[in-house]
Protein backbone atom coordinates (compact mmCIF):
# COMPACT_ATOMS: atom_id res chain seq x y z
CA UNK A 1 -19.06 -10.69 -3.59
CA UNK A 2 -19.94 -12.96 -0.50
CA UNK A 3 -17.79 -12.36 2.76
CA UNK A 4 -17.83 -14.30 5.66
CA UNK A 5 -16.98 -12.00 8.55
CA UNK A 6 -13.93 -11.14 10.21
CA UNK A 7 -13.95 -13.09 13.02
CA UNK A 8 -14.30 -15.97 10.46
CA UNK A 9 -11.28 -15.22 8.66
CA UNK A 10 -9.16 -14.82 11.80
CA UNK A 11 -9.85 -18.56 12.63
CA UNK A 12 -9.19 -19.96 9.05
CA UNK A 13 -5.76 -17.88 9.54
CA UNK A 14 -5.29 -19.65 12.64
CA UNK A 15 -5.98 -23.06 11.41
CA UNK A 16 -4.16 -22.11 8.40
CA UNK A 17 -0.95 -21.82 9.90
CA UNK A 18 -1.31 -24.34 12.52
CA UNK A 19 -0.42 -27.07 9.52
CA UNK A 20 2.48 -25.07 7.75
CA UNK A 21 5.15 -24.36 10.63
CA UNK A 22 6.93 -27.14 9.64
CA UNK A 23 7.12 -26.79 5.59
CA UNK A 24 9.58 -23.76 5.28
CA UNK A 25 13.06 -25.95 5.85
CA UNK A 26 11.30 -28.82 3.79
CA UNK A 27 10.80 -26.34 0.77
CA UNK A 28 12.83 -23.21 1.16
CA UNK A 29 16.34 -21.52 1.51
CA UNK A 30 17.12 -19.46 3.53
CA UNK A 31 16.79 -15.92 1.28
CA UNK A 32 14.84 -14.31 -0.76
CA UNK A 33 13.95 -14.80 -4.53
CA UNK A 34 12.64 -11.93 -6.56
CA UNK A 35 10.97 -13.38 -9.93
CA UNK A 36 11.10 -10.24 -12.58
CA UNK A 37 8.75 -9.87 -15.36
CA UNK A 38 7.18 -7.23 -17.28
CA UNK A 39 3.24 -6.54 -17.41
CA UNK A 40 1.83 -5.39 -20.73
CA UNK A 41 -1.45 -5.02 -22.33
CA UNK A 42 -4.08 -2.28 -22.21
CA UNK A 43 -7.95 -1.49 -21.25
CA UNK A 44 -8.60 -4.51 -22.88
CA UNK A 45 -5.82 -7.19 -22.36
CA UNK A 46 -2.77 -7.71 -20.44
CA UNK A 47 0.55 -9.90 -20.70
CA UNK A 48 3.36 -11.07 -18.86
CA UNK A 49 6.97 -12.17 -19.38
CA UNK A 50 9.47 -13.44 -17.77
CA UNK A 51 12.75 -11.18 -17.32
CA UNK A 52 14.97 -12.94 -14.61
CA UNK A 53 15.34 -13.88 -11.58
CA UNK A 54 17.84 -12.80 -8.45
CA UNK A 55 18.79 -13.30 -4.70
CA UNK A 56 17.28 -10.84 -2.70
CA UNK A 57 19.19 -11.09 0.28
CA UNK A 58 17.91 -13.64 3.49
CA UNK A 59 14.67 -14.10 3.82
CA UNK A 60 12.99 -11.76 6.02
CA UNK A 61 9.03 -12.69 5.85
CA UNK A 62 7.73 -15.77 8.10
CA UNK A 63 8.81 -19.15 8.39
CA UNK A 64 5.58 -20.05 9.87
CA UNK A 65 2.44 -18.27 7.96
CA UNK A 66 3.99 -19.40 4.38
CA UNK A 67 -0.02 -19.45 3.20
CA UNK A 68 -1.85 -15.65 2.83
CA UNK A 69 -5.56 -16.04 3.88
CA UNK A 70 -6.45 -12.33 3.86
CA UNK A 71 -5.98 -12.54 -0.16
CA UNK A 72 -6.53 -8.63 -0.47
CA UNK A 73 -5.27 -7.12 -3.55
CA UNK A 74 -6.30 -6.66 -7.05
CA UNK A 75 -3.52 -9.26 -7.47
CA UNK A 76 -2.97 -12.86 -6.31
CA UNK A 77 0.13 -15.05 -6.99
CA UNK A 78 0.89 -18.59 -5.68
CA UNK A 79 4.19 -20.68 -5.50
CA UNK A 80 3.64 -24.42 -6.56
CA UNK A 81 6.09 -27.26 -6.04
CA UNK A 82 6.11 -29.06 -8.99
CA UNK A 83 7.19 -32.38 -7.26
CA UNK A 84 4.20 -32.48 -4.40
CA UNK A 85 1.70 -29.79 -6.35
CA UNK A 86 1.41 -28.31 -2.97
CA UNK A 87 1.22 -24.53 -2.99
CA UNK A 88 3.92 -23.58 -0.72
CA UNK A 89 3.65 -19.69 -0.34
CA UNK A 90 1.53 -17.82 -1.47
CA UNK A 91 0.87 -13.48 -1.05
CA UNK A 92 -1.95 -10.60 -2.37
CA UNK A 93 -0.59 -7.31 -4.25
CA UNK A 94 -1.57 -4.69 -6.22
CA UNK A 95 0.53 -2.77 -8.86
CA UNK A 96 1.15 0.27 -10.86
CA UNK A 97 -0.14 -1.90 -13.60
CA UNK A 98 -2.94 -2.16 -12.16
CA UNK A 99 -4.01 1.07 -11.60
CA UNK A 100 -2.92 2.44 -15.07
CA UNK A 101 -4.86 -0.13 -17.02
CA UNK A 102 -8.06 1.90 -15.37
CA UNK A 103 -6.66 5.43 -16.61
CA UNK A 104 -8.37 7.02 -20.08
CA UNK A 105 -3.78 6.31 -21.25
CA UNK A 106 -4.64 2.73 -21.34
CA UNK A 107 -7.77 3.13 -23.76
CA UNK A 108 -5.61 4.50 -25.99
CA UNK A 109 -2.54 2.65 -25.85
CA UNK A 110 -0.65 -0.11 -25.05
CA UNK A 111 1.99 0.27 -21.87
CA UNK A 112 4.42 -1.38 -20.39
CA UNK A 113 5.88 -1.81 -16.60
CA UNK A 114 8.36 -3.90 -14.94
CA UNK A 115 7.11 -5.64 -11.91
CA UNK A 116 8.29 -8.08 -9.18
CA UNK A 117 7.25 -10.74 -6.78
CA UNK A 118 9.52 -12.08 -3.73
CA UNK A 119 9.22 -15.41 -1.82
CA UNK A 120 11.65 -17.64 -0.39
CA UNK A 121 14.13 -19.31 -2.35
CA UNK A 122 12.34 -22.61 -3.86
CA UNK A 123 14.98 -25.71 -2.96
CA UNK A 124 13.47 -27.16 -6.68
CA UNK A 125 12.15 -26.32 -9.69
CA UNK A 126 8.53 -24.53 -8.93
CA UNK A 127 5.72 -22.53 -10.89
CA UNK A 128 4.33 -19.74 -10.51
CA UNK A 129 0.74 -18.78 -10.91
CA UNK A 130 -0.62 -15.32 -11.62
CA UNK A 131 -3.87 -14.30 -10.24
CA UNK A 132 -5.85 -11.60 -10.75
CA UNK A 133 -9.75 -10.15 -9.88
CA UNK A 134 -12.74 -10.60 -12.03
CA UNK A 135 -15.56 -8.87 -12.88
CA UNK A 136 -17.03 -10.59 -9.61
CA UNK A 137 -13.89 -9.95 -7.80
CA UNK A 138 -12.98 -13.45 -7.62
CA UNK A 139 -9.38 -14.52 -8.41
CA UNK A 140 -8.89 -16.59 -11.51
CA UNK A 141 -5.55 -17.73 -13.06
CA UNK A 142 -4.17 -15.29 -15.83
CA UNK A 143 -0.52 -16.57 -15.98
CA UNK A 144 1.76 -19.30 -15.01
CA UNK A 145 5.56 -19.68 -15.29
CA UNK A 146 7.68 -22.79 -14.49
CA UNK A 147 10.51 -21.74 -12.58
CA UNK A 148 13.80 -23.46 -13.21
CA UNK A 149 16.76 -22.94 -10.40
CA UNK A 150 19.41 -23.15 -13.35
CA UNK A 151 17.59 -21.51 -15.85
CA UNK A 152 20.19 -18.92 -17.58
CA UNK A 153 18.35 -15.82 -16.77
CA UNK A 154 18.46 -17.45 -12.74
CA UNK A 155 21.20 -15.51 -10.83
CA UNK A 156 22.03 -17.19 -7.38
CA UNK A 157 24.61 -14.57 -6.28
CA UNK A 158 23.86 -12.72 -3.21
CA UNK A 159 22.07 -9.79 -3.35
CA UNK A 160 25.05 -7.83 -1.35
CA UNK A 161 24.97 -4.44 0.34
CA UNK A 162 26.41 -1.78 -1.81
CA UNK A 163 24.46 1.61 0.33
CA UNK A 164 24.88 2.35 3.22
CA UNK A 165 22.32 1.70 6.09
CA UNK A 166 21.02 2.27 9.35
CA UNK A 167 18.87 0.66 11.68
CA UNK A 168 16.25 3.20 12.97
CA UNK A 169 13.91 0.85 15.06
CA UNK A 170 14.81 -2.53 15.80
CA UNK A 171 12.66 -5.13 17.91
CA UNK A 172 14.49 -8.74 16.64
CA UNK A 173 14.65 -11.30 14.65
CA UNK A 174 13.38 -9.92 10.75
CA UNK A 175 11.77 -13.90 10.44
CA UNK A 176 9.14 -12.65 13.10
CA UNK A 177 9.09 -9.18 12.61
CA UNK A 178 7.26 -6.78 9.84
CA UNK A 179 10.33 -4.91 8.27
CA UNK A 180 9.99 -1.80 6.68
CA UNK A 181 13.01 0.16 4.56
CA UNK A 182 13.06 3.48 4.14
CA UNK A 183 14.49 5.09 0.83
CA UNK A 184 16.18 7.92 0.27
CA UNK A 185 14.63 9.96 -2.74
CA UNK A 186 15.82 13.53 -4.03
CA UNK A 187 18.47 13.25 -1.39
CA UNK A 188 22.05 14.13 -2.71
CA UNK A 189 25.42 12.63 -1.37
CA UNK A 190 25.47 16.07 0.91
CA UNK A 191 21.61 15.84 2.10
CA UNK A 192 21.87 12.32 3.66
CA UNK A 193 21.99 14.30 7.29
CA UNK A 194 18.43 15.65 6.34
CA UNK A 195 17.44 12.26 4.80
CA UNK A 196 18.12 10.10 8.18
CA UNK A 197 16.48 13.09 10.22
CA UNK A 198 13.79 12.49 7.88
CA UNK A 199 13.52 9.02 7.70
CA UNK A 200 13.56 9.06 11.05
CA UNK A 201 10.45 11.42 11.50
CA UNK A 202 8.83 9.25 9.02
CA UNK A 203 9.48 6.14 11.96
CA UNK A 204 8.29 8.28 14.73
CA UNK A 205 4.78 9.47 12.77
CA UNK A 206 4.17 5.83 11.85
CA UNK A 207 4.62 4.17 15.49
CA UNK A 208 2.89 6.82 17.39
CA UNK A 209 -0.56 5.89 15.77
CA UNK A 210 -2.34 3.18 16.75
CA UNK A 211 -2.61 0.21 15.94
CA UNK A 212 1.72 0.48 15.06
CA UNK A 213 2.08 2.45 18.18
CA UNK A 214 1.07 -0.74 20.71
CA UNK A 215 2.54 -3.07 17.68
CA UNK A 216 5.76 -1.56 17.74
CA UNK A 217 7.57 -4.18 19.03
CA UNK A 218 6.85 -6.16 16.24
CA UNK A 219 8.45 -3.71 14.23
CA UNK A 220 11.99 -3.33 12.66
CA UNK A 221 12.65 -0.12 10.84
CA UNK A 222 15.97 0.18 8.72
CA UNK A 223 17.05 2.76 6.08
CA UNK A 224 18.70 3.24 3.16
CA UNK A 225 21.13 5.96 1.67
CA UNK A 226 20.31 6.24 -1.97
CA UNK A 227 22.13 9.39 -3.69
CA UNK A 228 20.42 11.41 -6.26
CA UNK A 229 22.74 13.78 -8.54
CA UNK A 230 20.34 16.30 -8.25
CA UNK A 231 18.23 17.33 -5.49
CA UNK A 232 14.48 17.51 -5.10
CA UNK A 233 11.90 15.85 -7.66
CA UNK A 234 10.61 16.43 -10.90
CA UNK A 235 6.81 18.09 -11.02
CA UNK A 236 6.00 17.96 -14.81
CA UNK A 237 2.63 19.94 -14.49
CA UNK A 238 5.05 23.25 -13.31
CA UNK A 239 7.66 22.01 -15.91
CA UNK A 240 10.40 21.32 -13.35
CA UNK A 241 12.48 18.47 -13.81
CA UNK A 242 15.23 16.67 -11.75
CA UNK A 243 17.02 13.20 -12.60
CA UNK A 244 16.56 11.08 -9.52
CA UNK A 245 18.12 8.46 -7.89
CA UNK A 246 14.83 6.11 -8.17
CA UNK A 247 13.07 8.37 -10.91
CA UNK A 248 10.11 9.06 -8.95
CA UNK A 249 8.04 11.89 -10.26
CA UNK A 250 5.38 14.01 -9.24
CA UNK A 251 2.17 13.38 -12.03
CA UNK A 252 1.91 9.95 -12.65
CA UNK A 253 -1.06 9.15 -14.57
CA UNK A 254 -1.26 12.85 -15.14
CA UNK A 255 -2.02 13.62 -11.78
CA UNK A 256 -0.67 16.36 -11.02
CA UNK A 257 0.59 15.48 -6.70
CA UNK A 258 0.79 11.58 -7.58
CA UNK A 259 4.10 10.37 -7.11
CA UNK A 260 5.25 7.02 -8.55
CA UNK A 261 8.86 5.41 -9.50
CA UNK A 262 8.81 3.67 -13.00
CA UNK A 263 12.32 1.83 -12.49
CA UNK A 264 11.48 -1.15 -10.39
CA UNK A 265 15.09 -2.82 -10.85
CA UNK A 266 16.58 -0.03 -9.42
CA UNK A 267 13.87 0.71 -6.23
CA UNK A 268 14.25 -3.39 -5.33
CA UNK A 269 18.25 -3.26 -6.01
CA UNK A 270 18.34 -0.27 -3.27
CA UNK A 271 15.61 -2.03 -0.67
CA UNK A 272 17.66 -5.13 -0.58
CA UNK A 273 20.18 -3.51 0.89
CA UNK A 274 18.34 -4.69 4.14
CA UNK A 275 16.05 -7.07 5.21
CA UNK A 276 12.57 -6.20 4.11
CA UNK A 277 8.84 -6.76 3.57
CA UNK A 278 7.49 -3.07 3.37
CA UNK A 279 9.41 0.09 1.66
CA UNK A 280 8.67 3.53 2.06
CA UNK A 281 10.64 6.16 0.00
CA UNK A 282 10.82 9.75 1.79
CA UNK A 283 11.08 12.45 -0.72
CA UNK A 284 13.06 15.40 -0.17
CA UNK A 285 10.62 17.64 -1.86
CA UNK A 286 8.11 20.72 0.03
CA UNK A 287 4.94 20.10 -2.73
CA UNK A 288 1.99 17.93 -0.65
CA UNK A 289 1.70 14.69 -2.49
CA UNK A 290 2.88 10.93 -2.14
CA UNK A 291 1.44 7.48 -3.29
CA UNK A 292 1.05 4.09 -2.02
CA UNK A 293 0.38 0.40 -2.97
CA UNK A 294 -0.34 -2.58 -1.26
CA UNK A 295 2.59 -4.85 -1.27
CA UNK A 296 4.84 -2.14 -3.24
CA UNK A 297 5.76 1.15 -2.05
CA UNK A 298 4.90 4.62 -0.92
CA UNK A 299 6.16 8.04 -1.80
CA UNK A 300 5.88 10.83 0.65
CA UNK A 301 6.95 14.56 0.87
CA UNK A 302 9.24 14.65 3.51
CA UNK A 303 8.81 19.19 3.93
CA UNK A 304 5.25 19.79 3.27
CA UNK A 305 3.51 20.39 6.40
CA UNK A 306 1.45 17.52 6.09
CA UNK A 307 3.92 14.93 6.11
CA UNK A 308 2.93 12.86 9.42
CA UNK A 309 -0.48 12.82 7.44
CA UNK A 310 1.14 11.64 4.25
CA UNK A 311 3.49 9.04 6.01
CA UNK A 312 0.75 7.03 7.66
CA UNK A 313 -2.32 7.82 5.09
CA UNK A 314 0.08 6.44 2.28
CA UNK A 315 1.02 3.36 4.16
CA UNK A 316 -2.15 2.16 5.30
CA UNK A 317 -2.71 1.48 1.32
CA UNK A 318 1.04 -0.03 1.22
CA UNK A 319 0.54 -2.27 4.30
CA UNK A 320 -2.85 -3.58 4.86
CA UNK A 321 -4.30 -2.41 0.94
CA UNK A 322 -6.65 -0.47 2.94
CA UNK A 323 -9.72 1.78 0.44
CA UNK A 324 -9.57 5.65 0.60
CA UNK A 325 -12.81 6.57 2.68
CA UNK A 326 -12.67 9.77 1.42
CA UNK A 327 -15.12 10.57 -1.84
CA UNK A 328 -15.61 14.10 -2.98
CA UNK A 329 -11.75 14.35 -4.28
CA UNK A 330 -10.97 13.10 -7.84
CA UNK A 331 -8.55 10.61 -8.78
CA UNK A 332 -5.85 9.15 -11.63
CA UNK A 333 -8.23 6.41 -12.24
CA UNK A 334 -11.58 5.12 -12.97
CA UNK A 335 -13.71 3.92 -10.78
CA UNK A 336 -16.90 3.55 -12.37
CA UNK A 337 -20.46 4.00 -11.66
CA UNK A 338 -21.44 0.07 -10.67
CA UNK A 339 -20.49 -1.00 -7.07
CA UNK A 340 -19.78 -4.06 -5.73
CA UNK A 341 -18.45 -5.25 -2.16
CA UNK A 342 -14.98 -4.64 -2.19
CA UNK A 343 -12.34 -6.81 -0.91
CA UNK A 344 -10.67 -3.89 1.37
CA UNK A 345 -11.48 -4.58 4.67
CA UNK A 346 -12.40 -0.81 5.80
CA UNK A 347 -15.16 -0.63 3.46
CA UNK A 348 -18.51 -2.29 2.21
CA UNK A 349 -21.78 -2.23 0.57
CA UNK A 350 -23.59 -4.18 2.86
CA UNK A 351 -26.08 -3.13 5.60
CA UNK A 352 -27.02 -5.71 7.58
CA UNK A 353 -25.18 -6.36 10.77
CA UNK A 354 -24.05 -10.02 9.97
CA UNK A 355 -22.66 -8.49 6.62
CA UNK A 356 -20.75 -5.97 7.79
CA UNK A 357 -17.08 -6.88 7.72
CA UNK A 358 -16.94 -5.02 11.13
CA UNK A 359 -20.34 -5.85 12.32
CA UNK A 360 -19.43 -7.27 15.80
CA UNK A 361 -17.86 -3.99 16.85
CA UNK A 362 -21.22 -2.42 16.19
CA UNK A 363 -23.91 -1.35 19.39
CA UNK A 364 -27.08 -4.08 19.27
CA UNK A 365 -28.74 0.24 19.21
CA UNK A 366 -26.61 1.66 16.70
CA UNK A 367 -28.70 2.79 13.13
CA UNK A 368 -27.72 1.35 9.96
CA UNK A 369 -26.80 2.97 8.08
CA UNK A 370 -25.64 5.73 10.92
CA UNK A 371 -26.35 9.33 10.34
CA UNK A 372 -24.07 11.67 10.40
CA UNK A 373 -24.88 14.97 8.77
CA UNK A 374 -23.47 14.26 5.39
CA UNK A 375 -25.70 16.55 3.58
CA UNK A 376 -23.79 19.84 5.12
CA UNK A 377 -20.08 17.94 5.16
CA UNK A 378 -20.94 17.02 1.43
CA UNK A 379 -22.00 20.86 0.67
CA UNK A 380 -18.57 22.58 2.78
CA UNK A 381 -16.61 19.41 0.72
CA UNK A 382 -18.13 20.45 -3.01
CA UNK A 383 -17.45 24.42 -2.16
CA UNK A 384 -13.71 23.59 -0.80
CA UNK A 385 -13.07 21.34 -4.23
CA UNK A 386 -13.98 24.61 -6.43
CA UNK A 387 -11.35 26.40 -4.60
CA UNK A 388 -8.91 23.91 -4.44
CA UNK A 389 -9.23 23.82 -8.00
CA UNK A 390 -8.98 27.46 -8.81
CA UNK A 391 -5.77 27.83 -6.64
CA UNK A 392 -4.25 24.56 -8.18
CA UNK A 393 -4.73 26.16 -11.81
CA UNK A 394 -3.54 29.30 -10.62
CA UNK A 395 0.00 27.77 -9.30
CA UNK A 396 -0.41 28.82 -6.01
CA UNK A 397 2.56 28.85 -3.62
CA UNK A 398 2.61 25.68 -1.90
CA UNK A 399 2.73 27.85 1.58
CA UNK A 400 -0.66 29.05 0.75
CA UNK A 401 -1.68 26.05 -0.10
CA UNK A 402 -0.79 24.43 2.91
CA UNK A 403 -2.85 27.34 4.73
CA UNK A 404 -5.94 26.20 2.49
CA UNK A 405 -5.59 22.78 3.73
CA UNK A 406 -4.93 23.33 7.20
CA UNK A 407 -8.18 25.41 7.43
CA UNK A 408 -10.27 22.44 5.75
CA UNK A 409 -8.87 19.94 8.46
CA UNK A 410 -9.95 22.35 11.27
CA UNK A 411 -13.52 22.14 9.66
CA UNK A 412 -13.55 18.95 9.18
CA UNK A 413 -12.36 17.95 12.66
CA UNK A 414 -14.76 20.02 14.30
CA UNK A 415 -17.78 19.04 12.05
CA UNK A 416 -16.71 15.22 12.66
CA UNK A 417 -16.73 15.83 16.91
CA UNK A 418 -19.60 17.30 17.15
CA UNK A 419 -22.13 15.02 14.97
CA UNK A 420 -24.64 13.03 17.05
CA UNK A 421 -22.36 9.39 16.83
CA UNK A 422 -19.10 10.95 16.75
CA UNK A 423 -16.42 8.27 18.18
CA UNK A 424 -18.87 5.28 17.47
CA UNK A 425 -18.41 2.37 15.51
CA UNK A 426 -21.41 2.60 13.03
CA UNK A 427 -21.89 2.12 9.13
CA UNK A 428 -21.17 5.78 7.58
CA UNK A 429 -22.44 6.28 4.08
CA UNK A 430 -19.55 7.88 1.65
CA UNK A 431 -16.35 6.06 0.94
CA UNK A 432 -13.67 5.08 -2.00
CA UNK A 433 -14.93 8.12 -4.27
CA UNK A 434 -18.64 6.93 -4.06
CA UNK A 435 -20.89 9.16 -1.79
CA UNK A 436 -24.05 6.58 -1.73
CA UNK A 437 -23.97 2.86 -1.64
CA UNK A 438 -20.44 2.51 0.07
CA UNK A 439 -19.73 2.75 3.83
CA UNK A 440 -17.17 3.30 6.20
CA UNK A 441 -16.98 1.92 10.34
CA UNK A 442 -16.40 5.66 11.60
CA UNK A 443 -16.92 9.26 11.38
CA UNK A 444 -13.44 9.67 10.80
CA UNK A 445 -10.23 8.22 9.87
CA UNK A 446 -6.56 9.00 8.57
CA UNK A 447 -8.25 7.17 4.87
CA UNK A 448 -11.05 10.05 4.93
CA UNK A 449 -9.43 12.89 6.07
CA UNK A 450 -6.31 14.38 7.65
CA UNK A 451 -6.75 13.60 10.82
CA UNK A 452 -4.60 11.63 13.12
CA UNK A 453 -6.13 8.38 13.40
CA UNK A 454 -7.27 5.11 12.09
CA UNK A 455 -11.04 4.25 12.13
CA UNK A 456 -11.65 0.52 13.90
CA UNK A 457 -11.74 -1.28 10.96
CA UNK A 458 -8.68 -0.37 9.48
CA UNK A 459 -7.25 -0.82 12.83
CA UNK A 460 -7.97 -4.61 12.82
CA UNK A 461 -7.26 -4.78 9.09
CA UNK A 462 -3.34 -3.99 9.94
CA UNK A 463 -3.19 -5.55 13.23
CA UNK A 464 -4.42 -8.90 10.90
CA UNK A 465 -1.58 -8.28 8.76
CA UNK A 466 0.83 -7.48 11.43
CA UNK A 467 0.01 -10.80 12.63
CA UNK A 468 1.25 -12.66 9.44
CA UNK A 469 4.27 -11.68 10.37
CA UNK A 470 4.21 -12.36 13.58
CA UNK A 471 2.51 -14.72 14.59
């Protein structure tokens, strides 16, 4: 896959939305529709259909940058009016779909998940077009759907607020802010003192690391009250089960600390309570694990002692569909053994400075690709997996586990200070489960381990999509 570099992409941006300030009153309403469907198919095919569509409340996104040029996600979907044949908004996502139809499950079998996309209200009939990735990467059209305003299935009723909410951070106007909702999850009616102490924390992890922490007034942070009748989660591999208020569960895709919520009506009912662009939902649960995806959600244990970790990790995938950098720990999915250059903007196969996606914030002197003693991090990282697995099998108390962790991130932090280039912007070999042929812009980051910080790169990857909102 070609990429121009990042610099380049800023400009188009700016260009971009230099010609559609003036479009939103011409072709919008003033809220929010949320086009339902469902997403079928397998390891070989997929399918769509349309379920319905809804008022989601006002519109909360930009007026102004209607257009997305960053186009990341494995996912692509574009509003046309059929009148003009302009495309008048248009946004990248990825899905649960998405990642399940790369699981062994979806060799197997057929599934089924219900999925949604949100834009603003269309003043006349429109279509919708469904993108999606090739095997070059490149988006190509899998799906269209002609949207009709007074279509049965079309409900124009206002969303309404039905939970009750609180604003936790609040910098202005949602139209030129990012706005995130937090989620209750696990939380009974009785726990909602822990959940806004929570939710809070969650806030306070999130703006206190950079880039969000000098971005924060671009910010608004509300949250939501969403009772569960019982409290905690469910964690099928140690056959506990809870009915929750969203049904997230520990072990999606049979993984044992993933945490995903199947009932998408019922997350986006709760969300637009508020206005919103981003959700997080803060689960009152002690066992480490969480999940996030760009453009949908994450899931993060609100008592394990890694939570600040989990909270920001998590929603660097949600917000700016940023790679893991990490590559010795196994995953849900499949990645498989060809590479290509991916479209996240924190990683890459290239090695020439011109093709490095970061390659102006690299020293004229700086190596590529950069050493930095990945033969004895790879050899500590392969002796700590055997042990994590042995204590995993053996249902170790999550306190112990938490000791086990906290001694690998005091390894790993002091390995990472004290290589030859530690702190420099470089091209690091090791990243998104490969450990040759992929690289990262720093020794470390919150994406490869659990440190504290974001590398450079994914620092300008959200500050780009802070700016969509923003700008």
């Amino acid at each position: 896959m070609k990429y121009i570099k990042l610099f380049s992409i800023t400009i188009a941006i700016l260009v971009s939305s230099c010609t559609q300030g003036s479009d939103f009153q011409k072709y919008f309403h003033d809220k929010t529709m949320r086009f339902d469907y469902f997403h079928t198919g397998n390891a070989n095919e997929e399918h769509f259909a349309f379920d319905q569509i809804v008022s989601d409340g006002i519109w909360a996104g930009s007026t102004h940058k209607l257009i997305d040029d960053l186009k990341l996600g494995k996912y692509f979907f574009k509003v046309i009016d059929l009148a003009s044949g302009e495309t008048i908004y248009s946004r990248g996502f990825a899905s649960i779909y998405g990642e399940w139809e790369t699981t062994p499950e979806a060799k197997k079998g057929w599934g089924a998940y219900h999925e949604s996309v949100r834009f603003p209200w269309p003043r006349s009939d429109a279509k919708l077009i469904m993108m999606k990735r090739n095997k070059d990467y490149k988006f190509e059209k899998i799906w269209e759907y002609n949207i009709q305003l007074e279509h049965w299935r079309t409900n124009q009723a206002e969303a309404g607020t039905y939970l009750k909410t609180k604003d936790i951070h609040i910098s202005g106007d949602p139209k030129k802010k990012v706005d995130i909702v937090v989620l209750s999850e696990g939380y009974t009616a009785n726990e909602m003192d822990k959940f806004n102490k929570d939710a809070r924390n969650f806030a306070d992890a999130l703006l206190s690391t950079e880039p969000f922490a000098s971005r924060k007034n671009d910010i608004n942070i509300r949250l939501v009250e969403v009772p569960s009748p019982q409290s905690g989660l469910a964690h099928p591999h140690q056959d506990i089960y809870r009915r929750s208020a969203l049904s997230v569960s520990y072990g999606a895709f049979d993984s044992e600390r993933y945490a995903l919520g199947f009932d998408n009506k019922t997350i986006r009912n709760a969300a637009a309570n508020v206005p919103y662009e981003y959700t997080a939902i803060v689960m009152n649960d002690s066992i480490y694990g969480g999940g996030g995806i760009y453009n949908l959600y994450i899931t993060a244990a609100a008592d394990n002692a890694f939570k600040d970790y989990l909270y920001v990790h998590e929603f660097g995938h949600h917000f700016a569909d940023l790679a893991d950098e990490y590559y010795a720990s196994s995953t849900a999915y499949e990645m498989g053994s060809s590479i290509q250059e991916p479209w996240e903007l924190n990683v890459t196969t290239h090695t020439e400075k011109d093709k490095i996606k970061w390659g102006d914030m690299i020293d004229e002197d700086m190596p590529l690709p950069t050493p930095w003693g990945k033969k004895e991090f790879d050899q500590h990282s392969i002796k700590t997996q055997k042990e994590r697995e042995k204590l995993r099998a053996a249902k170790t108390p999550e306190s112990e586990m938490n000791e086990f962790f906290i001694a690998q991130r005091e390894w790993e932090e002091a390995y990472l200070k004290d290589i030859k280039y530690a702190g420099k912007t470089g091209l690091y070999e090791g990243a998104q489960y490969h450990s040759h042929g992929i690289y990262r812009s720093a020794p470390n980051c919150i994406m490869f381990t659990r440190t504290d910080h974001f590398c450079p790169a994914c620092q300008r990857a959200i500050n780009l999509v802070i700016d969509q909102y923003t700008k």
